[in-house]
PDB file of N, CA and C in Angstrom:
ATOM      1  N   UNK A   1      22.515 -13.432  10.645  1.00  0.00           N
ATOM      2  CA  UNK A   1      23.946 -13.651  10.640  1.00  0.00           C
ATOM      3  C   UNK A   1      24.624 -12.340  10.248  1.00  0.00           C
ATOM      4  N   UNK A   2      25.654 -12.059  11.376  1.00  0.00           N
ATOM      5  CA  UNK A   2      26.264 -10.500  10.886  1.00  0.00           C
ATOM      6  C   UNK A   2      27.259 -10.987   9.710  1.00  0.00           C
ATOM      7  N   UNK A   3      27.796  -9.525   9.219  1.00  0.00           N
ATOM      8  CA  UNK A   3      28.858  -9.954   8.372  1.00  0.00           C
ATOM      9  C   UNK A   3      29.784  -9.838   8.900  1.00  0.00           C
ATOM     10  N   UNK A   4      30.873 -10.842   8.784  1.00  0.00           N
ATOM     11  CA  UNK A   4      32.430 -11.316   8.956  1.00  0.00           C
ATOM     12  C   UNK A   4      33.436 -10.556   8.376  1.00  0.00           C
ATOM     13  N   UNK A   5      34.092  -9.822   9.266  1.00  0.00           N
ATOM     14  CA  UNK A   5      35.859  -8.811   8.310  1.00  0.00           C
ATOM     15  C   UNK A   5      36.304  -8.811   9.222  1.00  0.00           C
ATOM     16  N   UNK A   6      36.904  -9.360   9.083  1.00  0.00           N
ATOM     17  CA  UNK A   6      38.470 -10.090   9.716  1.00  0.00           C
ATOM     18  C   UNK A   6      38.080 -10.335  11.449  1.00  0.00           C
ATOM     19  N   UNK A   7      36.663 -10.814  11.667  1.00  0.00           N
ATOM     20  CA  UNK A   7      36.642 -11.322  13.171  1.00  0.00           C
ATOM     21  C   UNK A   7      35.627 -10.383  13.985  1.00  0.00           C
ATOM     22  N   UNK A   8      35.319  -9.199  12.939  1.00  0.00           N
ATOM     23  CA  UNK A   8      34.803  -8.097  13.149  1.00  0.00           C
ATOM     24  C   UNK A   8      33.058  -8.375  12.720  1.00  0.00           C
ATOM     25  N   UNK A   9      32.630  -8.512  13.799  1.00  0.00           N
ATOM     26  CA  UNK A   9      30.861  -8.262  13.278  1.00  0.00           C
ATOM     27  C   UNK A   9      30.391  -6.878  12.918  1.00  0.00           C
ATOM     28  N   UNK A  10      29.176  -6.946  12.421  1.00  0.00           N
ATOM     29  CA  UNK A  10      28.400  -5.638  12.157  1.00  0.00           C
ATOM     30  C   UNK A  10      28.453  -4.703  13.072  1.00  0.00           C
ATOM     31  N   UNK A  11      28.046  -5.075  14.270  1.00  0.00           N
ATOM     32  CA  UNK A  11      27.925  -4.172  15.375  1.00  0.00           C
ATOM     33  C   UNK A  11      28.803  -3.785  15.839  1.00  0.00           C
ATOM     34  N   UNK A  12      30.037  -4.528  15.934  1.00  0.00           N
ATOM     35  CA  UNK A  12      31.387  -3.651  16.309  1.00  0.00           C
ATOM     36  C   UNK A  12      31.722  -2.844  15.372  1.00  0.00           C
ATOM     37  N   UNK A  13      31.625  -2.799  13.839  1.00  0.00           N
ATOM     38  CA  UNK A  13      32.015  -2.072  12.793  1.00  0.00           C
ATOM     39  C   UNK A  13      30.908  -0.853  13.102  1.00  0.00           C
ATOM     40  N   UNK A  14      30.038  -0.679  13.476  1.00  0.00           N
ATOM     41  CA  UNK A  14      29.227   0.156  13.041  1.00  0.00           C
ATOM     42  C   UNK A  14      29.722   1.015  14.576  1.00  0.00           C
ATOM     43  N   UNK A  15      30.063   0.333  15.692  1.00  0.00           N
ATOM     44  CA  UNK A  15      30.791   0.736  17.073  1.00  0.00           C
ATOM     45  C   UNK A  15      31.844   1.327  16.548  1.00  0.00           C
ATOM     46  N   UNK A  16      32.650   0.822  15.695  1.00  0.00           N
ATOM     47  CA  UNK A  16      34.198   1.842  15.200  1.00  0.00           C
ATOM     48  C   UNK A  16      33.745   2.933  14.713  1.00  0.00           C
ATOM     49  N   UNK A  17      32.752   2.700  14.058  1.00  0.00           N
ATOM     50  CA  UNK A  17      33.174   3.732  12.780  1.00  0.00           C
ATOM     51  C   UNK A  17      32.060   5.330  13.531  1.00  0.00           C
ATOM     52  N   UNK A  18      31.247   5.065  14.574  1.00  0.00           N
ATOM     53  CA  UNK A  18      30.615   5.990  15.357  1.00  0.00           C
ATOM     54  C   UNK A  18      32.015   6.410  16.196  1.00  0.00           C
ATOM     55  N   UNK A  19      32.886   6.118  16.831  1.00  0.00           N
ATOM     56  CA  UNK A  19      33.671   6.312  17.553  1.00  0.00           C
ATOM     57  C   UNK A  19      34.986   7.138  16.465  1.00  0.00           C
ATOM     58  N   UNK A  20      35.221   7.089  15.527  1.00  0.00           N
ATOM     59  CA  UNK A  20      35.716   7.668  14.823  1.00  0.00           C
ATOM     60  C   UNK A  20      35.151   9.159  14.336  1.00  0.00           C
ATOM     61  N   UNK A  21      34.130   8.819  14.225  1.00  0.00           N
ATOM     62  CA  UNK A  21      33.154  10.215  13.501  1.00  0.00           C
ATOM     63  C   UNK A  21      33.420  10.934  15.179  1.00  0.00           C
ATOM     64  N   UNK A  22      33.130  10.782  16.254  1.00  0.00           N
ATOM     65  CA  UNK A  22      33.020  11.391  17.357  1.00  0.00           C
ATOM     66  C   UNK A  22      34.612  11.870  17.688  1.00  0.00           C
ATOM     67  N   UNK A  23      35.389  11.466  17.074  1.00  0.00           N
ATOM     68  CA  UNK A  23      37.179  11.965  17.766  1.00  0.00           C
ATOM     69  C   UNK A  23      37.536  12.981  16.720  1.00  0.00           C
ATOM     70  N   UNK A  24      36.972  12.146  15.582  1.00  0.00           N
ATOM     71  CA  UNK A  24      37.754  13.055  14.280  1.00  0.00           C
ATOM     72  C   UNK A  24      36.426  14.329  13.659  1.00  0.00           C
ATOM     73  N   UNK A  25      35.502  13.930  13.678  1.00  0.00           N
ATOM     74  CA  UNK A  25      34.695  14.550  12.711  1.00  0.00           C
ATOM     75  C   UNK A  25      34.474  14.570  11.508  1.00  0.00           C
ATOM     76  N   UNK A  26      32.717  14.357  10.977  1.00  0.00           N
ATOM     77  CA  UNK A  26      32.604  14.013  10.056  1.00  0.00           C
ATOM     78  C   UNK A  26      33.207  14.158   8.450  1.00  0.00           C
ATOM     79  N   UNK A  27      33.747  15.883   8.663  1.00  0.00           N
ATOM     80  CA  UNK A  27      34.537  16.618   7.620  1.00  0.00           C
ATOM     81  C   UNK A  27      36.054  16.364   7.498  1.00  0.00           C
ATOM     82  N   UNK A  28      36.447  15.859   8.450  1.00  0.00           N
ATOM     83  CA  UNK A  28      38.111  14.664   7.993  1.00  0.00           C
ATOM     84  C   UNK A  28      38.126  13.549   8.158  1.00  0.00           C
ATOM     85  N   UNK A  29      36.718  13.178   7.999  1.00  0.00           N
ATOM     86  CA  UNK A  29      37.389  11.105   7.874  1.00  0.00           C
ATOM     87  C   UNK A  29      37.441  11.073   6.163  1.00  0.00           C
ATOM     88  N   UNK A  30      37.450  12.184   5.207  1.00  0.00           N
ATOM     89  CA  UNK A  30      37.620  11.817   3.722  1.00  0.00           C
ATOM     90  C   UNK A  30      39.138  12.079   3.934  1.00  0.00           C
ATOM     91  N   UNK A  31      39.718  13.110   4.430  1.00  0.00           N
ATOM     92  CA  UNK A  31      41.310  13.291   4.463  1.00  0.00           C
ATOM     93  C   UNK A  31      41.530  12.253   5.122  1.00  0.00           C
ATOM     94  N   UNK A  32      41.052  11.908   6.234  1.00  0.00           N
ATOM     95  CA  UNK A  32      41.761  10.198   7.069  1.00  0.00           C
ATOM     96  C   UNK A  32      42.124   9.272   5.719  1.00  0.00           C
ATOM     97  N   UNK A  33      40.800   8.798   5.321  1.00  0.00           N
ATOM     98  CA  UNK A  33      40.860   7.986   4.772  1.00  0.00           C
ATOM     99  C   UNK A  33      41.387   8.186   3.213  1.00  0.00           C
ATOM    100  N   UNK A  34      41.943   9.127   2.546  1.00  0.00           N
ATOM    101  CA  UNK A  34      43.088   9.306   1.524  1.00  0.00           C
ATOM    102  C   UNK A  34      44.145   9.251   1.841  1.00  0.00           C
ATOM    103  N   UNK A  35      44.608   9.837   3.167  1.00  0.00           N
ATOM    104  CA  UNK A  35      45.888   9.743   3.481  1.00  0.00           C
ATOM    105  C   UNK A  35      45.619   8.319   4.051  1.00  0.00           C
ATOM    106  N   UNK A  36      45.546   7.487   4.398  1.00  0.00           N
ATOM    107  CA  UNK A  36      45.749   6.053   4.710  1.00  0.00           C
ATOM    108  C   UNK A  36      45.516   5.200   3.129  1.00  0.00           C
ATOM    109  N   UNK A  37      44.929   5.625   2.032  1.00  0.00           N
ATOM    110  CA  UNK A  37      44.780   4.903   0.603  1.00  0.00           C
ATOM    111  C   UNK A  37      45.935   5.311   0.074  1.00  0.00           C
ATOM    112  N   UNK A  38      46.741   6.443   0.467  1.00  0.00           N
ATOM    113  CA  UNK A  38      48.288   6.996   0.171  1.00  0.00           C
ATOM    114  C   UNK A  38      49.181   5.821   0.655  1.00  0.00           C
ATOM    115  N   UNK A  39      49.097   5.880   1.943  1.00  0.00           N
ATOM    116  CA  UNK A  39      50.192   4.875   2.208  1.00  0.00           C
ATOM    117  C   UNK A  39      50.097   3.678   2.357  1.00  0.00           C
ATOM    118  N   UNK A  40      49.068   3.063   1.895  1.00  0.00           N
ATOM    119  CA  UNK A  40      48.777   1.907   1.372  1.00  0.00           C
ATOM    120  C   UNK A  40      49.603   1.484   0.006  1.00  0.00           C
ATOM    121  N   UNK A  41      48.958   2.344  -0.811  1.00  0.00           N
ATOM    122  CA  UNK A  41      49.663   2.010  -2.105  1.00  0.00           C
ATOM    123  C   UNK A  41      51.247   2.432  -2.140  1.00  0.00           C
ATOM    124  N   UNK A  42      51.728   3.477  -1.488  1.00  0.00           N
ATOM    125  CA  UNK A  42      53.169   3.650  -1.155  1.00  0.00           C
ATOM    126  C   UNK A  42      53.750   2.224  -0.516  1.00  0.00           C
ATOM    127  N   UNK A  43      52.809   1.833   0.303  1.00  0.00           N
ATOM    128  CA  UNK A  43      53.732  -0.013   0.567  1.00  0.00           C
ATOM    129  C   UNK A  43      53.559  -0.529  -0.143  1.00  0.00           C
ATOM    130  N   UNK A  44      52.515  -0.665  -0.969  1.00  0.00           N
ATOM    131  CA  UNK A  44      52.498  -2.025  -2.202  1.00  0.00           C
ATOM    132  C   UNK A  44      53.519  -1.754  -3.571  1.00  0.00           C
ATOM    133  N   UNK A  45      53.753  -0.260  -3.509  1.00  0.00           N
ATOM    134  CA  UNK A  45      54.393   0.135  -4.666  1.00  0.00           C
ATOM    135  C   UNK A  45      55.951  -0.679  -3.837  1.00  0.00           C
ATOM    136  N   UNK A  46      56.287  -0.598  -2.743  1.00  0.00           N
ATOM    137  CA  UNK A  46      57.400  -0.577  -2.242  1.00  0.00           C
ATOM    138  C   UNK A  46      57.565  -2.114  -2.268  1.00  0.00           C
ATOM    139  N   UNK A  47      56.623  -2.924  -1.563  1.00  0.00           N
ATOM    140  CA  UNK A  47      56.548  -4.422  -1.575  1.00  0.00           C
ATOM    141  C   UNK A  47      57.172  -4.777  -3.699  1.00  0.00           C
ATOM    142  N   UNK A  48      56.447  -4.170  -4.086  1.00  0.00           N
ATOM    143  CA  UNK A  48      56.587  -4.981  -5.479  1.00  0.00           C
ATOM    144  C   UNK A  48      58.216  -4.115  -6.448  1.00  0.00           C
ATOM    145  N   UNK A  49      58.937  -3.016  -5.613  1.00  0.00           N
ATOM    146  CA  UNK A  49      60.022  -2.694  -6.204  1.00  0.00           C
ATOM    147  C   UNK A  49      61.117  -3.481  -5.658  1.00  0.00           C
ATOM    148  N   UNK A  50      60.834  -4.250  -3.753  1.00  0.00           N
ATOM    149  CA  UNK A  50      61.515  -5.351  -3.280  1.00  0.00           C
ATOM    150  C   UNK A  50      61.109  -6.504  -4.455  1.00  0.00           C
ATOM    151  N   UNK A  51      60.017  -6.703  -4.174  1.00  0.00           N
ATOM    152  CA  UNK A  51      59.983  -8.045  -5.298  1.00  0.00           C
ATOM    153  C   UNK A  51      61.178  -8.284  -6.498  1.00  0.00           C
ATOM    154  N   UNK A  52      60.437  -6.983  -7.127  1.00  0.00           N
ATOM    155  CA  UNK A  52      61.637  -6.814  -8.513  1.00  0.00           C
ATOM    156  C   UNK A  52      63.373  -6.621  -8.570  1.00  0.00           C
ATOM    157  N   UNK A  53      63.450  -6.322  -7.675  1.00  0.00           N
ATOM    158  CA  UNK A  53      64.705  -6.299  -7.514  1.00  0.00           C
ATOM    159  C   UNK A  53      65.450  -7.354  -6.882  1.00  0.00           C
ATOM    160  N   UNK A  54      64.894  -7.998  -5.777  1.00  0.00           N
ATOM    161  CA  UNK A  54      65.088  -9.617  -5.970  1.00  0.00           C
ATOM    162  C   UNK A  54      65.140 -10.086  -6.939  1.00  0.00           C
ATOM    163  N   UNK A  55      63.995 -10.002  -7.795  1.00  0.00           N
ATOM    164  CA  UNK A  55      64.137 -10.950  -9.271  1.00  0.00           C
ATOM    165  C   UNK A  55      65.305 -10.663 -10.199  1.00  0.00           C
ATOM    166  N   UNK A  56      65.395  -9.510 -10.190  1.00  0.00           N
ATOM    167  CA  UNK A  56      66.507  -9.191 -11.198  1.00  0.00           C
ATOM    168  C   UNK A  56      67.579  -9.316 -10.218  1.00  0.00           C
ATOM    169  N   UNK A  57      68.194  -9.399  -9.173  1.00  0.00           N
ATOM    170  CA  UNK A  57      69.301  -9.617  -8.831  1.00  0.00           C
ATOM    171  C   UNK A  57      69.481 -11.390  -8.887  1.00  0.00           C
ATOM    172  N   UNK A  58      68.251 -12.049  -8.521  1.00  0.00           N
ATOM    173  CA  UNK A  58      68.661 -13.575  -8.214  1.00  0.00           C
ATOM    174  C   UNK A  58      69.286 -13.804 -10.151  1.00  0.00           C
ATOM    175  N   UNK A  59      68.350 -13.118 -10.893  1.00  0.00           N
ATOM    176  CA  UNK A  59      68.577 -13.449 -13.050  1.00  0.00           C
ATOM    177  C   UNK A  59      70.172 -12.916 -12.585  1.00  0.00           C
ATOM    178  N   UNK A  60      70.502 -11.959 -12.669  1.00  0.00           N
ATOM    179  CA  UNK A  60      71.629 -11.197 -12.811  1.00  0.00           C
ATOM    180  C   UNK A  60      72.874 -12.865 -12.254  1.00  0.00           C
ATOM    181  N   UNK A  61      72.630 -13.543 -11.187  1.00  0.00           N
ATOM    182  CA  UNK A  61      73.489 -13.843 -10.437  1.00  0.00           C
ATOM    183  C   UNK A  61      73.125 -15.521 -10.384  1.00  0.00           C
ATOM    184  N   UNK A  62      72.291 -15.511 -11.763  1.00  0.00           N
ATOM    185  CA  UNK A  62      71.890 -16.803 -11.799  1.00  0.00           C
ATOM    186  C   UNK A  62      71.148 -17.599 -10.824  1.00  0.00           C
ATOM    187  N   UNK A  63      70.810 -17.576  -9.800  1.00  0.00           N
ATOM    188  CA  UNK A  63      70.362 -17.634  -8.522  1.00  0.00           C
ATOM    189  C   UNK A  63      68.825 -18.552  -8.426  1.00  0.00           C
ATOM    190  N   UNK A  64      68.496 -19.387  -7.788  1.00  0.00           N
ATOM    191  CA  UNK A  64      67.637 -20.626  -8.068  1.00  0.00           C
ATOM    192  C   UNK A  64      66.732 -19.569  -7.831  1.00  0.00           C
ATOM    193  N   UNK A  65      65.316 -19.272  -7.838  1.00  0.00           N
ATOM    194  CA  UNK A  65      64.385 -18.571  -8.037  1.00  0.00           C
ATOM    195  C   UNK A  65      62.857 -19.154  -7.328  1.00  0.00           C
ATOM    196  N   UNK A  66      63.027 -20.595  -7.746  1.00  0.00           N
ATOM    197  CA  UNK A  66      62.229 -21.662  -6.861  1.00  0.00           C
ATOM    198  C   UNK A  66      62.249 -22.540  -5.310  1.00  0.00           C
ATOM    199  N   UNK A  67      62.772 -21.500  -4.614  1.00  0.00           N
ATOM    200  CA  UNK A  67      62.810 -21.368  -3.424  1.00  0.00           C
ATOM    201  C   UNK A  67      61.957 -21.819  -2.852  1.00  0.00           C
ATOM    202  N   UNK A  68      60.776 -20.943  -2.772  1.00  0.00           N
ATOM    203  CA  UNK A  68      59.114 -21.171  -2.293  1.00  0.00           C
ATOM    204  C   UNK A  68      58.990 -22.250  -2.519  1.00  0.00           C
ATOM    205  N   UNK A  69      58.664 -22.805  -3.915  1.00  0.00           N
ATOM    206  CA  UNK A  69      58.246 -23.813  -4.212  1.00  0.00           C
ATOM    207  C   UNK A  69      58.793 -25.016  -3.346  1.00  0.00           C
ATOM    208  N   UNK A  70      60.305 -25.441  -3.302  1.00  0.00           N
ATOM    209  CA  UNK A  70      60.990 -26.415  -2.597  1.00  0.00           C
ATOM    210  C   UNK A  70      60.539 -25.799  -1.380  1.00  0.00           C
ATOM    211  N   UNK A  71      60.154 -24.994  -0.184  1.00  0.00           N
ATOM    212  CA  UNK A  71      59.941 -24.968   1.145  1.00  0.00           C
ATOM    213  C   UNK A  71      58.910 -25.486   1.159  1.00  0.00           C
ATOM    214  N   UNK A  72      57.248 -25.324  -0.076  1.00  0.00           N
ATOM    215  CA  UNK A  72      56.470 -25.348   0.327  1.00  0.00           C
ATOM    216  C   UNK A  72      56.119 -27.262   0.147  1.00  0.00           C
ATOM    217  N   UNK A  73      57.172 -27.601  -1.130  1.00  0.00           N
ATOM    218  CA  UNK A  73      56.914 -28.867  -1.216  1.00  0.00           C
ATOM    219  C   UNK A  73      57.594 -29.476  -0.105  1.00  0.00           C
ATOM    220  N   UNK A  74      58.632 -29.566   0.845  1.00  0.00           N
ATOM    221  CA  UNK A  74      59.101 -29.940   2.174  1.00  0.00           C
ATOM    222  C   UNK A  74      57.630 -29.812   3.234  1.00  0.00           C
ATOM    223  N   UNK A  75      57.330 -28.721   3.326  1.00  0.00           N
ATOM    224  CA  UNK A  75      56.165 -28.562   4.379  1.00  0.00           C
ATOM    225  C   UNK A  75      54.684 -29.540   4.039  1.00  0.00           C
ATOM    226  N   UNK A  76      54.439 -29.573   2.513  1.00  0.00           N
ATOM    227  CA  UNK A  76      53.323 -30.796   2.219  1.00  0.00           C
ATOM    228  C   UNK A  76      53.913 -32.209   3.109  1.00  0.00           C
ATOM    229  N   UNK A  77      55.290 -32.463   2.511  1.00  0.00           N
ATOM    230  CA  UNK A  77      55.595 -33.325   2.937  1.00  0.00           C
ATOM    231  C   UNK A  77      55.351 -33.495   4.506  1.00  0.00           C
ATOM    232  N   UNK A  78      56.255 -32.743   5.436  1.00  0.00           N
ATOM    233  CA  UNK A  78      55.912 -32.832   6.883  1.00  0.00           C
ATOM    234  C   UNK A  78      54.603 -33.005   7.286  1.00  0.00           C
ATOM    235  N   UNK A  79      53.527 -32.576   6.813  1.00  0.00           N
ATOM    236  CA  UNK A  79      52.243 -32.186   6.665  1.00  0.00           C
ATOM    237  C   UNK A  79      51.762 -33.310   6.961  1.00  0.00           C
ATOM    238  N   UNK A  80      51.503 -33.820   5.649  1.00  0.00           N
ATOM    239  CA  UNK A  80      51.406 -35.747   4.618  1.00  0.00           C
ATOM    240  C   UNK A  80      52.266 -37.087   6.115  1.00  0.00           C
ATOM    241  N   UNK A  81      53.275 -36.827   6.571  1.00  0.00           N
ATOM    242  CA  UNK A  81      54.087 -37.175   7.352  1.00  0.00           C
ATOM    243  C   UNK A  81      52.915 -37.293   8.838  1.00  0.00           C
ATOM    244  N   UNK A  82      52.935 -35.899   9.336  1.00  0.00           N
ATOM    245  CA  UNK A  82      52.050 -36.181  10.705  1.00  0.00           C
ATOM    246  C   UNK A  82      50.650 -36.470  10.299  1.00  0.00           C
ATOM    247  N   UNK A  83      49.866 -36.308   9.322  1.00  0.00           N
ATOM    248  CA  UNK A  83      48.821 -36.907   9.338  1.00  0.00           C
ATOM    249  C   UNK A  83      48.560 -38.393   9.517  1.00  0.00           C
ATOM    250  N   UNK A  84      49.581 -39.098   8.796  1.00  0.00           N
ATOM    251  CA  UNK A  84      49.581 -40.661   8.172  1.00  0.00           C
ATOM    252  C   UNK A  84      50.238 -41.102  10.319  1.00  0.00           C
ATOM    253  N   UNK A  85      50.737 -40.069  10.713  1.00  0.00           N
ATOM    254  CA  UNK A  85      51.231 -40.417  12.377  1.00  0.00           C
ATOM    255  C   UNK A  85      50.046 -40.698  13.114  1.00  0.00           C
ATOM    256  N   UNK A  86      49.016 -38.976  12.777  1.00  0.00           N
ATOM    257  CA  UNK A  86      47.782 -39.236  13.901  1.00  0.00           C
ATOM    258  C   UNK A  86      47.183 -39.851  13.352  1.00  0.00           C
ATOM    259  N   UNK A  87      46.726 -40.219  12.102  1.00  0.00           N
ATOM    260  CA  UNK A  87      45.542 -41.108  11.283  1.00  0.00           C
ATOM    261  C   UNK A  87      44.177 -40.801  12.471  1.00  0.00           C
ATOM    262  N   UNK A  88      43.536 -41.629  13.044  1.00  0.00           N
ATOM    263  CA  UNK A  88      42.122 -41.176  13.679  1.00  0.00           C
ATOM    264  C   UNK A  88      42.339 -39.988  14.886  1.00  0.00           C
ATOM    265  N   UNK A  89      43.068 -39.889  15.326  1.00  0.00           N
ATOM    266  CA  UNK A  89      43.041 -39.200  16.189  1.00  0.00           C
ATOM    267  C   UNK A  89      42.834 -37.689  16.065  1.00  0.00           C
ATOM    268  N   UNK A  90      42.291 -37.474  14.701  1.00  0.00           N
ATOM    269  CA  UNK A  90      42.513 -35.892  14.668  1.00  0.00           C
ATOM    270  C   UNK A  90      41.256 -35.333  15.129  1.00  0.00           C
ATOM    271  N   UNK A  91      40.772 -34.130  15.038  1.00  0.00           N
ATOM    272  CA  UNK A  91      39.846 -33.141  15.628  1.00  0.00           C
ATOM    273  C   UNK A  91      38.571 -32.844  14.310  1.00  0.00           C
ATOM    274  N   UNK A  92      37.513 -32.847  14.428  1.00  0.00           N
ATOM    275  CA  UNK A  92      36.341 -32.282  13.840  1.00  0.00           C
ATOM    276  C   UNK A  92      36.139 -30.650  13.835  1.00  0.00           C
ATOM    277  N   UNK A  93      36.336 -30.275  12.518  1.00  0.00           N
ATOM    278  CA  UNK A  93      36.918 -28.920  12.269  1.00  0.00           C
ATOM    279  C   UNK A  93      35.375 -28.452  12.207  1.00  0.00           C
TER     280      UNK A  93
END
């Protein structure tokens, strides 16, 4: 059994990563791959200064905060709703 990342078997991974060494060369896939761990964390830094600043604007403005929560409890519901509709008719996962 190969290993599974994200849909990706062994043999295609080991197919990328030969095909990479052959375009780029072996002596810049360490610069590839810092400059892509750069802007990785430059989005997550960025994702979580959106976060925060949502938060402190919804506090600032009093602003319900439990949003998610009420969409996600609506969607159980719909959920709970079509199951109890198809009851046997569903599919073997």
């Amino acid at each position: 059994m190969s290993t599974i990342f994200l849909f990706i078997g062994a043999p295609e991974i080991f197919v990328i990563m030969l095909i990479v060494v052959m375009v780029f060369g072996a002596d810049k896939i360490p610069d590839i791959a810092r400059g892509l761990g750069k802007g990785m964390r430059q989005v997550k830094d960025a994702t979580n200064d959106i976060k925060r600043e949502i938060n402190d604007t919804s506090k600032e403005h009093n602003l319900d905060t439990n949003i998610a929560k009420d969409i996600n409890k609506e969607i159980r519901s719909v959920k709970d709703n079509i199951d109890d509709f198809t009851g046997p008719i569903k599919r073997n996962r």
